[in-house]
Protein backbone atom coordinates (compact mmCIF):
# COMPACT_ATOMS: atom_id res chain seq x y z
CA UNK A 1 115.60 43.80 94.53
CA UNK A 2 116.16 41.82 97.69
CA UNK A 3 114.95 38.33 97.21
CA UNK A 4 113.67 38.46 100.86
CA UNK A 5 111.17 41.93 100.05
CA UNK A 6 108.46 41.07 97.72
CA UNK A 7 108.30 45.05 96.77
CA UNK A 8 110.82 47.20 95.91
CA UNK A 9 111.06 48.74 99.66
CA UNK A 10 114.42 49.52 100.53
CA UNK A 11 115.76 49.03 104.10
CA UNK A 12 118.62 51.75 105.21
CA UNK A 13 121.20 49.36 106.11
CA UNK A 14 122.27 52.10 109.04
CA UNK A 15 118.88 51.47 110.96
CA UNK A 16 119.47 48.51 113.55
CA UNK A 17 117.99 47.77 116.37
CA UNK A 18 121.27 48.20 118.36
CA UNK A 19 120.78 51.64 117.63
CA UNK A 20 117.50 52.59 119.50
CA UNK A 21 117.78 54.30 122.25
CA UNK A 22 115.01 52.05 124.74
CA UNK A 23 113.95 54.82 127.22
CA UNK A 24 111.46 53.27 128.73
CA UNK A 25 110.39 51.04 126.26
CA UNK A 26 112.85 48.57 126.99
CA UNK A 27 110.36 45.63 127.38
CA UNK A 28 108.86 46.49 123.46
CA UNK A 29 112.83 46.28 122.58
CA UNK A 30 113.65 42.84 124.08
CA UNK A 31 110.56 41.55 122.61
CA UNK A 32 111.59 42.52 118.92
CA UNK A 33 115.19 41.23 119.50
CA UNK A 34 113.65 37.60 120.03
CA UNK A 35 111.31 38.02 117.03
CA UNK A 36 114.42 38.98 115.28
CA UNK A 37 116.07 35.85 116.62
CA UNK A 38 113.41 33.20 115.23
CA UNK A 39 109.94 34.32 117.96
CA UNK A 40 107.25 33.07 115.94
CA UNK A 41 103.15 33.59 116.30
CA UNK A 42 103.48 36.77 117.88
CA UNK A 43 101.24 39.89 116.93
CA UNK A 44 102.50 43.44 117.43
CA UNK A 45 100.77 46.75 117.28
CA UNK A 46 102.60 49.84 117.97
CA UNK A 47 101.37 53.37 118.75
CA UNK A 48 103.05 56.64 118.53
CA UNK A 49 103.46 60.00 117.57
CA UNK A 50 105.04 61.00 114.48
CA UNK A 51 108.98 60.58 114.99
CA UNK A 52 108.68 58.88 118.31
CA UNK A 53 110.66 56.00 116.55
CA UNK A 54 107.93 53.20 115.09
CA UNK A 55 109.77 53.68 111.76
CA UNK A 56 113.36 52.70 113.40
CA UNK A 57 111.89 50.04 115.33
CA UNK A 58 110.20 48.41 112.53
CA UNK A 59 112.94 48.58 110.16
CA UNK A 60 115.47 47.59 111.97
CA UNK A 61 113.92 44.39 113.36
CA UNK A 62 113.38 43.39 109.32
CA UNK A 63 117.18 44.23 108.91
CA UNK A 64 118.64 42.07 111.62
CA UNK A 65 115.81 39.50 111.09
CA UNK A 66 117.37 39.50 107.55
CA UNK A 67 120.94 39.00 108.83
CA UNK A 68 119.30 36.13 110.52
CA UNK A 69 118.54 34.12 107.46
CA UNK A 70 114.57 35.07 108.15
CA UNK A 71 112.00 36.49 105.54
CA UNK A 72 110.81 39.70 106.11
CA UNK A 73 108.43 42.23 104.54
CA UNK A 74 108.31 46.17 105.32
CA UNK A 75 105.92 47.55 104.27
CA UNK A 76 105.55 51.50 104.59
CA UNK A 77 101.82 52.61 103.94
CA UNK A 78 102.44 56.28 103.79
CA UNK A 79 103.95 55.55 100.71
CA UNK A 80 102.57 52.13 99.47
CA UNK A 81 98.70 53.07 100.07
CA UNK A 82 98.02 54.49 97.01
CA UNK A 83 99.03 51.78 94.68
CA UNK A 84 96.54 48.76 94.81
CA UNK A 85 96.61 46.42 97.95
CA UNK A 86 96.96 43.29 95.58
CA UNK A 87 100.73 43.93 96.47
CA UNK A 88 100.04 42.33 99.95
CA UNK A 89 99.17 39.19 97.61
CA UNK A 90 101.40 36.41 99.06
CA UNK A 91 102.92 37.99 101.54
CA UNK A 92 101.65 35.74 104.60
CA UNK A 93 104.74 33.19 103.49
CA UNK A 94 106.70 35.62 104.83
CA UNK A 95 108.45 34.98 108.38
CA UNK A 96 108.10 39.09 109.45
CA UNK A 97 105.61 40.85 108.32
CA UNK A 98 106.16 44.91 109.15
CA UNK A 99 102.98 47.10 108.49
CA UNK A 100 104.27 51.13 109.47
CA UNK A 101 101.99 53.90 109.94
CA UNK A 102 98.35 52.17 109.18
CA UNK A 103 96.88 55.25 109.83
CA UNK A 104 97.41 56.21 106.12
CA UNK A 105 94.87 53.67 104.73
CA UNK A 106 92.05 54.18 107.20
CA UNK A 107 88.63 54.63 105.86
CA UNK A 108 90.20 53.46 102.50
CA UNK A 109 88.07 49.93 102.14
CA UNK A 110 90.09 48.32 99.49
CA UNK A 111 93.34 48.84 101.54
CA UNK A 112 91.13 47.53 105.14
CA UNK A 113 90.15 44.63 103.59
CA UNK A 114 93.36 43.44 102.16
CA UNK A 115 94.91 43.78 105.38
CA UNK A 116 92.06 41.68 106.78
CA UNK A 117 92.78 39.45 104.36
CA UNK A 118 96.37 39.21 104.98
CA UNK A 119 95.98 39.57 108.82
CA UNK A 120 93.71 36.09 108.86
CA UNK A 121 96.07 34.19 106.38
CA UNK A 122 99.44 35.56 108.19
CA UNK A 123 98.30 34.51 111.65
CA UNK A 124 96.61 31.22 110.50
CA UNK A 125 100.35 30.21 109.56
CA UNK A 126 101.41 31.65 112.62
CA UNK A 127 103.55 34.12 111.17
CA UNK A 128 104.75 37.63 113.27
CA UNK A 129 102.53 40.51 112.58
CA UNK A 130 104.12 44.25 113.52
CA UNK A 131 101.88 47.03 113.01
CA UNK A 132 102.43 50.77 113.53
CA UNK A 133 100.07 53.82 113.67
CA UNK A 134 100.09 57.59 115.50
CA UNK A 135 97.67 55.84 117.34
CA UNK A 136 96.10 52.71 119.07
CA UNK A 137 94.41 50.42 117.18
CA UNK A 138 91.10 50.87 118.70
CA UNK A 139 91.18 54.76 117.89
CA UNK A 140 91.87 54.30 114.09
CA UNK A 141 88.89 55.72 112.30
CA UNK A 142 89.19 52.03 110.52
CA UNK A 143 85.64 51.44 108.30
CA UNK A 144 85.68 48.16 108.85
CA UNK A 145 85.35 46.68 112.40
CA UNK A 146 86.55 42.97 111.97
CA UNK A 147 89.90 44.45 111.30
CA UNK A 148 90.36 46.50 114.11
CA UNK A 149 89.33 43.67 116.30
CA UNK A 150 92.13 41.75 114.71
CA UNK A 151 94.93 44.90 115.43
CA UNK A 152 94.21 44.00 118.95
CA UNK A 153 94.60 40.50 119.52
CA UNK A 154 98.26 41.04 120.36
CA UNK A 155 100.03 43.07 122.76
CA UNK A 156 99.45 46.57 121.98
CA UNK A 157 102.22 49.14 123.53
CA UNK A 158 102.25 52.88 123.16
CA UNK A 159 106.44 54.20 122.86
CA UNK A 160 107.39 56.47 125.33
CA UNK A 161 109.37 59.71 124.41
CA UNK A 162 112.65 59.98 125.30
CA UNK A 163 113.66 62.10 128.61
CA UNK A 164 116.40 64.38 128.54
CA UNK A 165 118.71 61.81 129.83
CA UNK A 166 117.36 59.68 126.23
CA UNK A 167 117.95 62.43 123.86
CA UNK A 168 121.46 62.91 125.33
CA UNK A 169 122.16 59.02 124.87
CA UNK A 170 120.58 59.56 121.36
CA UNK A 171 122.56 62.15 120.75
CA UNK A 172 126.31 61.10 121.53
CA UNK A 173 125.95 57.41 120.41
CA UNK A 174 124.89 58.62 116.79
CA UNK A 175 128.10 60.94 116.55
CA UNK A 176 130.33 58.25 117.74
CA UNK A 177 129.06 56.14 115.04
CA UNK A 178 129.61 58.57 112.32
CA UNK A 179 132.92 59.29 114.13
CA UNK A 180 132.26 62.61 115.46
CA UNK A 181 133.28 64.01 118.92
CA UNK A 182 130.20 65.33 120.42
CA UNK A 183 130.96 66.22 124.33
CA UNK A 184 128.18 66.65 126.97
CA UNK A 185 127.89 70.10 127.04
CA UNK A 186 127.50 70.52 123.22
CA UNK A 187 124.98 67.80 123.29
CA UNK A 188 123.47 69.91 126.02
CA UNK A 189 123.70 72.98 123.68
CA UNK A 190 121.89 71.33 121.45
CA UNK A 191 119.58 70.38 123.17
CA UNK A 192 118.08 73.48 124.75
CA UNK A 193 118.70 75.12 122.09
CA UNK A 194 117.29 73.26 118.69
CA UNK A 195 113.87 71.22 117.95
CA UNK A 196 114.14 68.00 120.44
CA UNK A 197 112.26 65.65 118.35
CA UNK A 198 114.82 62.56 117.65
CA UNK A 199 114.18 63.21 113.66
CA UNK A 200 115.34 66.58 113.81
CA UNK A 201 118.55 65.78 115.89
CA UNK A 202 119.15 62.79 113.46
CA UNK A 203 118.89 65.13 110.55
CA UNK A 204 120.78 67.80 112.35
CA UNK A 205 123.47 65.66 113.41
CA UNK A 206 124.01 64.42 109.65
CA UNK A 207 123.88 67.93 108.41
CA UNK A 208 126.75 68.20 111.00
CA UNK A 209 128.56 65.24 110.36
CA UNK A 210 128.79 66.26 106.57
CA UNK A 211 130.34 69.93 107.65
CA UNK A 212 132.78 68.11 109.45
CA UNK A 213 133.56 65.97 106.28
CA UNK A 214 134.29 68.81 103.96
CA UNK A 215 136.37 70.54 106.59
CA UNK A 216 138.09 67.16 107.27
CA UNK A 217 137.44 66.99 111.22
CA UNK A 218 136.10 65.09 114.05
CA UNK A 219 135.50 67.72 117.04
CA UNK A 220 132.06 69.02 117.07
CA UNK A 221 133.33 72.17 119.36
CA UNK A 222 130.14 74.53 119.40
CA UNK A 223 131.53 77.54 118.04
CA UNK A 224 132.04 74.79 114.97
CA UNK A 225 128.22 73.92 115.42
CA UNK A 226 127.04 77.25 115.85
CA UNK A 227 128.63 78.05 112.53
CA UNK A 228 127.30 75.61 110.72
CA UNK A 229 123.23 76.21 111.80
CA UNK A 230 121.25 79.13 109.99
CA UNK A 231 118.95 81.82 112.17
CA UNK A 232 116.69 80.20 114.08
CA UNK A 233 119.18 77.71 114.88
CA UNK A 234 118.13 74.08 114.14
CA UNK A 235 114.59 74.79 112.49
């Protein structure tokens, strides 16, 4: 286990902030670079729809934190909240503290409080607090008021989707990195064609990349692509 994550949480070493596509979110972006870089005291809470890109953004600020020398804990509630919230025990010593989607413990009062209790310990040592949720903090059907109050003592920002000009970007820097040739009008192809949402293209673009593997080439041409996808294309 990583000496720097208390649980036994792994981070996909592929998912940097380098790699997010900012949109219009740039501002949320420069802020978690300096956090990343040794901000302290600062309190996050990030709202979103489901694949809008709170997962990336919170995992790859622990992973270049951690390349950084800092502490960091990430801490994924959709699939940490139902074991027993004594886990959070301690982890205010960390430097980063990354809560993702706290929509999964709402209404659950064991889980509230021990974020409550973690929140007020965390921030006394002036620690950096990220939270995530598919919504803002003050719409969380949270039971227990004192820690809602506390989601928003931060800055609160909602992400953006990506435009069409985005999902392009998103779309050709991902196969360069895997090494693929993806031109324009494939990604284009793509895109009017297949689900938009930057999940699916991620997991369609890995699908891809590991056609190309067996076949031992580089050129996504579409006739290649078009190949490769089952009817309805791209799910």
């Amino acid at each position: 286990m990583n000496r720097q994550l208390p649980l036994a949480v792994e981070l996909r070493p592929t998912i940097t902030l380098e790699d997010f596509i900012p949109g219009e979110n740039g501002q949320l972006l420069t802020l978690l670079k300096s956090i990343a870089a040794g901000k302290n005291g600062e309190t996050l809470f990030i709202s979103g729809a489901s694949a809008s890109g709170k997962s990336h953004l919170l995992m790859g600020l622990c992973s270049q934190a951690e390349q950084l020398g800092r502490s960091c804990a990430y801490l994924p509630l959709e699939q940490l909240h139902p074991l027993s919230p004594e886990l959070l025990s301690g982890l205010e010593e960390m430097d980063i503290i990354a809560v993702d989607d706290v929509q999964h413990i709402a209404a659950n009062p064991h889980w509230e409080r021990g974020l409550f209790v973690l929140f007020n310990l965390a921030h006394g040592l002036r620690r950096n607090l990220i939270f995530s949720a598919d919504q803002g903090p003050t719409h969380l059907p949270l039971g227990l008021p004192d820690l809602g109050s506390r989601l928003s003592w931060g800055s609160v920002y909602q992400l953006h989707p990506l435009d069409h000009n985005g999902l392009m970007e998103l779309l050709q820097t991902q196969a360069q990195k895997r090494g693929l040739q993806l031109k324009p009008k494939v990604a284009q192809w793509l895109l009017t064609h297949c689900n938009r949402s930057p999940r699916n293209l991620l997991n369609l673009l890995e699908q891809l990349d590991q056609a190309a593997l067996a076949e031992k080439r580089h050129n996504l041409t579409l006739p290649f692509i078009q190949s490769c996808l089952q009817h309805p294309p791209c799910g």
